[in-house]
C-alpha atoms as a PDB file:
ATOM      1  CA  UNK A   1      48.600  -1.295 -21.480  1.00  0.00           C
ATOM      2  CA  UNK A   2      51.089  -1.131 -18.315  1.00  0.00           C
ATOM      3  CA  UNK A   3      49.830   0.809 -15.662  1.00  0.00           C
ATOM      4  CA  UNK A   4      51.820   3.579 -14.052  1.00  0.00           C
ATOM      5  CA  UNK A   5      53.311   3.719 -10.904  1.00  0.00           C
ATOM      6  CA  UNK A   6      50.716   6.214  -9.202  1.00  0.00           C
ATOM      7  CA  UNK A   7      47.586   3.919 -10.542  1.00  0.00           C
ATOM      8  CA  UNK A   8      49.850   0.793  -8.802  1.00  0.00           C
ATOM      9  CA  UNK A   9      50.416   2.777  -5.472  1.00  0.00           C
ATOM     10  CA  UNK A  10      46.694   3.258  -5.862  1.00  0.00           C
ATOM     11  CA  UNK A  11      45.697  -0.131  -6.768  1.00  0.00           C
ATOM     12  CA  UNK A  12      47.540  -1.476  -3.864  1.00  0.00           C
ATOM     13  CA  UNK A  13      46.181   1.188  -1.121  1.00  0.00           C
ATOM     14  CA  UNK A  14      43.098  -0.344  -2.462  1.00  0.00           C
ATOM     15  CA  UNK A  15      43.436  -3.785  -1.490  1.00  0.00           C
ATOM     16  CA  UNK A  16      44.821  -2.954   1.834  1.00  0.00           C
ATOM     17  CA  UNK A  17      42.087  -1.228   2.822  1.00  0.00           C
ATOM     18  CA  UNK A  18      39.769  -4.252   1.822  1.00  0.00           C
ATOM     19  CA  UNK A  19      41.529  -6.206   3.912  1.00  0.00           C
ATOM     20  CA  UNK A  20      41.255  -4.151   6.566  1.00  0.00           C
ATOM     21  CA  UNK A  21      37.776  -3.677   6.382  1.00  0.00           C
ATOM     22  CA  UNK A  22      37.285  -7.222   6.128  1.00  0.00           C
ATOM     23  CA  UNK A  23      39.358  -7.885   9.313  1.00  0.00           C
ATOM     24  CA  UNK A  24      37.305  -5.386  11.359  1.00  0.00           C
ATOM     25  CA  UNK A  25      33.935  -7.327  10.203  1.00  0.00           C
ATOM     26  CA  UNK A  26      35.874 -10.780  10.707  1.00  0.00           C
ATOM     27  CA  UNK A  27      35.021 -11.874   7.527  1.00  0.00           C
ATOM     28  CA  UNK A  28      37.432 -14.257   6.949  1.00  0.00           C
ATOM     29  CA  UNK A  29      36.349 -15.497   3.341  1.00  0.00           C
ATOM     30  CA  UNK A  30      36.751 -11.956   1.912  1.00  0.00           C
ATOM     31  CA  UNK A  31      40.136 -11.560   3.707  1.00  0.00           C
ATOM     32  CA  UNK A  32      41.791 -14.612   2.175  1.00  0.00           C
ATOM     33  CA  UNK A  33      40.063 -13.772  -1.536  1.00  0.00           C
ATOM     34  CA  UNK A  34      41.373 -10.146  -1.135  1.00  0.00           C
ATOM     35  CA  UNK A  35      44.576 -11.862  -0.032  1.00  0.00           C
ATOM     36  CA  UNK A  36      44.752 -13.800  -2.773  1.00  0.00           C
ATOM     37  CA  UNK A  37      43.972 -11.111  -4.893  1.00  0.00           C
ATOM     38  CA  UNK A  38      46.427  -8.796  -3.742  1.00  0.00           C
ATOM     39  CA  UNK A  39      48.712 -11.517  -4.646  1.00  0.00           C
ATOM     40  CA  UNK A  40      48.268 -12.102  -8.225  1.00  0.00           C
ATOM     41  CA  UNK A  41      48.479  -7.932  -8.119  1.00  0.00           C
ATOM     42  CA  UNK A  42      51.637  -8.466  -6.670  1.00  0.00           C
ATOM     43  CA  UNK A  43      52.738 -11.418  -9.226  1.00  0.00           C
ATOM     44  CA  UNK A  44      51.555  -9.433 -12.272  1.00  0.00           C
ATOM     45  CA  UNK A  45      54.056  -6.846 -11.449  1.00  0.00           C
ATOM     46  CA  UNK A  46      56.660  -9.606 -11.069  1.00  0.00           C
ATOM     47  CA  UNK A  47      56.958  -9.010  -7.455  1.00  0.00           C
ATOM     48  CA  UNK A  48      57.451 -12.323  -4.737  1.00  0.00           C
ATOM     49  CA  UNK A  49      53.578 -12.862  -3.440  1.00  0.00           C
ATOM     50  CA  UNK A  50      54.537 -16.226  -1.314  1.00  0.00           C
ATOM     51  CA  UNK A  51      53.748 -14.332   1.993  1.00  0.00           C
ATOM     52  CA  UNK A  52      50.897 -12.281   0.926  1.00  0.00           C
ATOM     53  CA  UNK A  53      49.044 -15.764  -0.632  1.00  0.00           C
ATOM     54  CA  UNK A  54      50.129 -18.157   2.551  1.00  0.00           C
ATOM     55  CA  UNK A  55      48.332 -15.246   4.527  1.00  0.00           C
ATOM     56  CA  UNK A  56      45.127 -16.273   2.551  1.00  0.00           C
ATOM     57  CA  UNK A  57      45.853 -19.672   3.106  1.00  0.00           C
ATOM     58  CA  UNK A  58      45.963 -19.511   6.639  1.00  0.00           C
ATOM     59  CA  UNK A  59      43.088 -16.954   6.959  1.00  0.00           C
ATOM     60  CA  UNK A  60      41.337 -20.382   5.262  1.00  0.00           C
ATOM     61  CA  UNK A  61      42.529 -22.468   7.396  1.00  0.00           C
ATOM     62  CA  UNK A  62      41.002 -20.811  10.402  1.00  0.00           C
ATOM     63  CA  UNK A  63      37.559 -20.426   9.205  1.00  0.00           C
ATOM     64  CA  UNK A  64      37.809 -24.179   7.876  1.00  0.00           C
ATOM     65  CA  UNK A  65      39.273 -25.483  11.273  1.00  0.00           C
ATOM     66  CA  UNK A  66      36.095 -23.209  13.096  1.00  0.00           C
ATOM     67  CA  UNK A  67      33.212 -24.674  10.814  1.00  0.00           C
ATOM     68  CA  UNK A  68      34.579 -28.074  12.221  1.00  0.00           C
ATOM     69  CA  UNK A  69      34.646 -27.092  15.823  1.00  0.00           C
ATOM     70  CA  UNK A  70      30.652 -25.846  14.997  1.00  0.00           C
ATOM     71  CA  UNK A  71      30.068 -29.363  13.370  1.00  0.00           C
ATOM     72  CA  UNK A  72      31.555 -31.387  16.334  1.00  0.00           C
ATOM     73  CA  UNK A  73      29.600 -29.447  18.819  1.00  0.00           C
ATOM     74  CA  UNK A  74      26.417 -30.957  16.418  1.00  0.00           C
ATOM     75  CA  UNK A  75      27.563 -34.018  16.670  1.00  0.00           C
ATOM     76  CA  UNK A  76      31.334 -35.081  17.323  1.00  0.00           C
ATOM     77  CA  UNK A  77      30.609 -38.437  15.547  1.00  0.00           C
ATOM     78  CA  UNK A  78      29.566 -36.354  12.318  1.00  0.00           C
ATOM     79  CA  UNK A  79      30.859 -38.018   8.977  1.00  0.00           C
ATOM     80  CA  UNK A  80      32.256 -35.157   6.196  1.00  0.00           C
ATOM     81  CA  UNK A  81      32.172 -35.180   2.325  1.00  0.00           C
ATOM     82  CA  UNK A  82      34.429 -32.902   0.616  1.00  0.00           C
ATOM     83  CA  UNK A  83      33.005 -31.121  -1.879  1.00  0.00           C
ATOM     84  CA  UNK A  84      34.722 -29.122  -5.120  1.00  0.00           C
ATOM     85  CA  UNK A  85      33.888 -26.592  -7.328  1.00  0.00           C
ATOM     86  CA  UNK A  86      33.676 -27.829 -11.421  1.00  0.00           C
ATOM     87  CA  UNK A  87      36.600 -25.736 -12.118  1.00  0.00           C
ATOM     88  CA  UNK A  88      38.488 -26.714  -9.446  1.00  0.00           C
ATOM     89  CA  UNK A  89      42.189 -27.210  -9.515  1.00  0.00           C
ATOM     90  CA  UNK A  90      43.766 -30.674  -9.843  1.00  0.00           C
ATOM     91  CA  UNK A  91      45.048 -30.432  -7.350  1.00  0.00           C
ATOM     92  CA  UNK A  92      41.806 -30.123  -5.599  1.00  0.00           C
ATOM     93  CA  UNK A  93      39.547 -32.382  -7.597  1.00  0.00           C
ATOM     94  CA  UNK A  94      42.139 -35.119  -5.862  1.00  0.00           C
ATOM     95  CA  UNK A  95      40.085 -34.970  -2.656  1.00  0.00           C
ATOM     96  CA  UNK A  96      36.419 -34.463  -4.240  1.00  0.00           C
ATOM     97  CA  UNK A  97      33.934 -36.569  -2.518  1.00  0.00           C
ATOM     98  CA  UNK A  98      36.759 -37.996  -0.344  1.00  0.00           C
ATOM     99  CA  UNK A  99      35.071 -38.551   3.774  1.00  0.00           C
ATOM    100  CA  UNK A 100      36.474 -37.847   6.504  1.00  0.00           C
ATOM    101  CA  UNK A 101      35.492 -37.638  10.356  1.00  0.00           C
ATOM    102  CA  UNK A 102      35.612 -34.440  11.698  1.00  0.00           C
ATOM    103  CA  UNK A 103      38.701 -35.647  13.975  1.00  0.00           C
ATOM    104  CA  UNK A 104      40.257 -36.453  10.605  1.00  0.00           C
ATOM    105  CA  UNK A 105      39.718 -33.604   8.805  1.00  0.00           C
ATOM    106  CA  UNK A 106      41.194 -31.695  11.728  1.00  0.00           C
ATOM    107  CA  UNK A 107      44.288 -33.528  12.404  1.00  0.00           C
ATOM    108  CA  UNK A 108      45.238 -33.906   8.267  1.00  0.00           C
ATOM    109  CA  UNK A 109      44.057 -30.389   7.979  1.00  0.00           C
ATOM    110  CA  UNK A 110      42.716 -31.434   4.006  1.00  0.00           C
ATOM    111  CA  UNK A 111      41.193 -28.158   3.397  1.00  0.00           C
ATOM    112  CA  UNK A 112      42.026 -25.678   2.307  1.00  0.00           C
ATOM    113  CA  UNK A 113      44.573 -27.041   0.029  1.00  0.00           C
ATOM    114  CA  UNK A 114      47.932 -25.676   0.340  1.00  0.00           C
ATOM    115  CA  UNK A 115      49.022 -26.413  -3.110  1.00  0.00           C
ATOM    116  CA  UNK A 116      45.578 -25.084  -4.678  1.00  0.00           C
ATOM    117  CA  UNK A 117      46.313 -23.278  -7.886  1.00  0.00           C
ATOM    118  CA  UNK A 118      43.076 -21.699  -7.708  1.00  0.00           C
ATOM    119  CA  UNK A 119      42.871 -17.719  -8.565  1.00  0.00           C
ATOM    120  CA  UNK A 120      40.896 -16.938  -5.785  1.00  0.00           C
ATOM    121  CA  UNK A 121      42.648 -19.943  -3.072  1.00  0.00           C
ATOM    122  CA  UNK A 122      40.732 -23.246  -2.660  1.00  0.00           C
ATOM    123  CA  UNK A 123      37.134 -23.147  -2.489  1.00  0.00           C
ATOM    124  CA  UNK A 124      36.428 -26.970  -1.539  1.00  0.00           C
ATOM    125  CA  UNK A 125      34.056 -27.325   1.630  1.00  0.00           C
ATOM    126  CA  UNK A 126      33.488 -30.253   3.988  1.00  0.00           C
ATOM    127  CA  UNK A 127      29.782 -30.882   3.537  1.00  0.00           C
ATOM    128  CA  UNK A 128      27.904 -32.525   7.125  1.00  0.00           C
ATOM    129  CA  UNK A 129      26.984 -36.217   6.261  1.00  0.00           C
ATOM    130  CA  UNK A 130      23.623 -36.494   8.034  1.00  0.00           C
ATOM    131  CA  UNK A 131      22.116 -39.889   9.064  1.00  0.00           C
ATOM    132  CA  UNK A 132      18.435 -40.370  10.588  1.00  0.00           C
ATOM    133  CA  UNK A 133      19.814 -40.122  14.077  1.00  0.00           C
ATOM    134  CA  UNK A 134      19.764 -35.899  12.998  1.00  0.00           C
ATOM    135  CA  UNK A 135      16.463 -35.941  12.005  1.00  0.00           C
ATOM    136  CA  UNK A 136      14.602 -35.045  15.126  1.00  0.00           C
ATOM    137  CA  UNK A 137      17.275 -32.627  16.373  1.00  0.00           C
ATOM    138  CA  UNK A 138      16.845 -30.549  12.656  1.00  0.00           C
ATOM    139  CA  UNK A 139      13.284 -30.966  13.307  1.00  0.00           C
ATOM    140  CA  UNK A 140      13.266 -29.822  16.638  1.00  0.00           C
ATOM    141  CA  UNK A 141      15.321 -26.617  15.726  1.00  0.00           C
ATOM    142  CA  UNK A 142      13.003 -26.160  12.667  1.00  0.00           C
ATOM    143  CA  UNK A 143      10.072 -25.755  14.734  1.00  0.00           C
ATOM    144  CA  UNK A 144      12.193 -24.208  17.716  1.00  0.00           C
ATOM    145  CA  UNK A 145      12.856 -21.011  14.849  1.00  0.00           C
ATOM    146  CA  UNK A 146       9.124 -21.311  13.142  1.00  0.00           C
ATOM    147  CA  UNK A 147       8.016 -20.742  17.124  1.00  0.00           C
ATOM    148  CA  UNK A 148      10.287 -17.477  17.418  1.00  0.00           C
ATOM    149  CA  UNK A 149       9.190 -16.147  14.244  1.00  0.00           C
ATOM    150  CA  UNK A 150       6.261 -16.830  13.359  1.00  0.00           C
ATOM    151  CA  UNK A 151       4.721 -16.270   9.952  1.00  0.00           C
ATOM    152  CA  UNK A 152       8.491 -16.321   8.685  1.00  0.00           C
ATOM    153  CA  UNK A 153       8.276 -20.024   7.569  1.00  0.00           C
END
């Protein structure tokens, strides 16, 4: 069943206003899905959606490039492992449990994939590679929260 024109105009006011919302709170997961998502809206009525998916791309890109600023401020020597979803893309499943250093992953700028073919953009994650060294600092933060709150843990 097509959809008319007014349920399209609506559809599309929708998504806008998602992404707006989103922006307000900063969440920049839900911005690049809606992104994404107003995208394949946009494809499914045979319109161009390049722009409207590279801006979920690059809303990725940020939060990906912050969680590795947070990680090198734990530790700049850190080791990373990406990780991928079982129904990844090809694409993506190239880089599965590929590891990088944090300077690495920040100069080659692996993740998010640009050429993910994913619905929702690529949902790979660089997962922290702990060694023993961490151990007394997770400790220490452990008991650091448990002593803030107690009864909580």
């Amino acid at each position: 069943m097509r959809k008319t024109h007014f349920s399209q105009l609506k559809e599309w006011k929708r998504l806008a206003r998602k992404i707006n919302i989103l922006a307000e709170r900063k969440d920049y997961r839900g911005m690049a899905t809606a992104h994404y998502e107003a995208a394949e809206f946009l494809e499914a009525r045979g319109d161009e959606a390049d722009g409207v998916r590279d801006a979920g791309y690059r809303t990725m890109l940020r939060l990906r490039l912050r969680d590795l600023r947070i990680m090198r401020k734990f530790d700049p020597l850190l080791k990373l492992k990406i990780l991928t979803a079982g129904d990844s893309c090809l694409e993506c499943k190239k880089f599965d449990s590929v590891t990088l250093s944090i300077q690495e992953a920040r100069s080659l700028k692996v993740l998010p994939s640009k050429e993910c073919t994913g619905k929702h953009g690529c949902r790979c994650v660089y997962a922290p590679q702990f060694e023993p060294r961490h151990l007394g600092e997770w400790t220490d933060a452990i008991h650091g929260l448990a002593k803030d709150r107690p009864g909580r843990y």
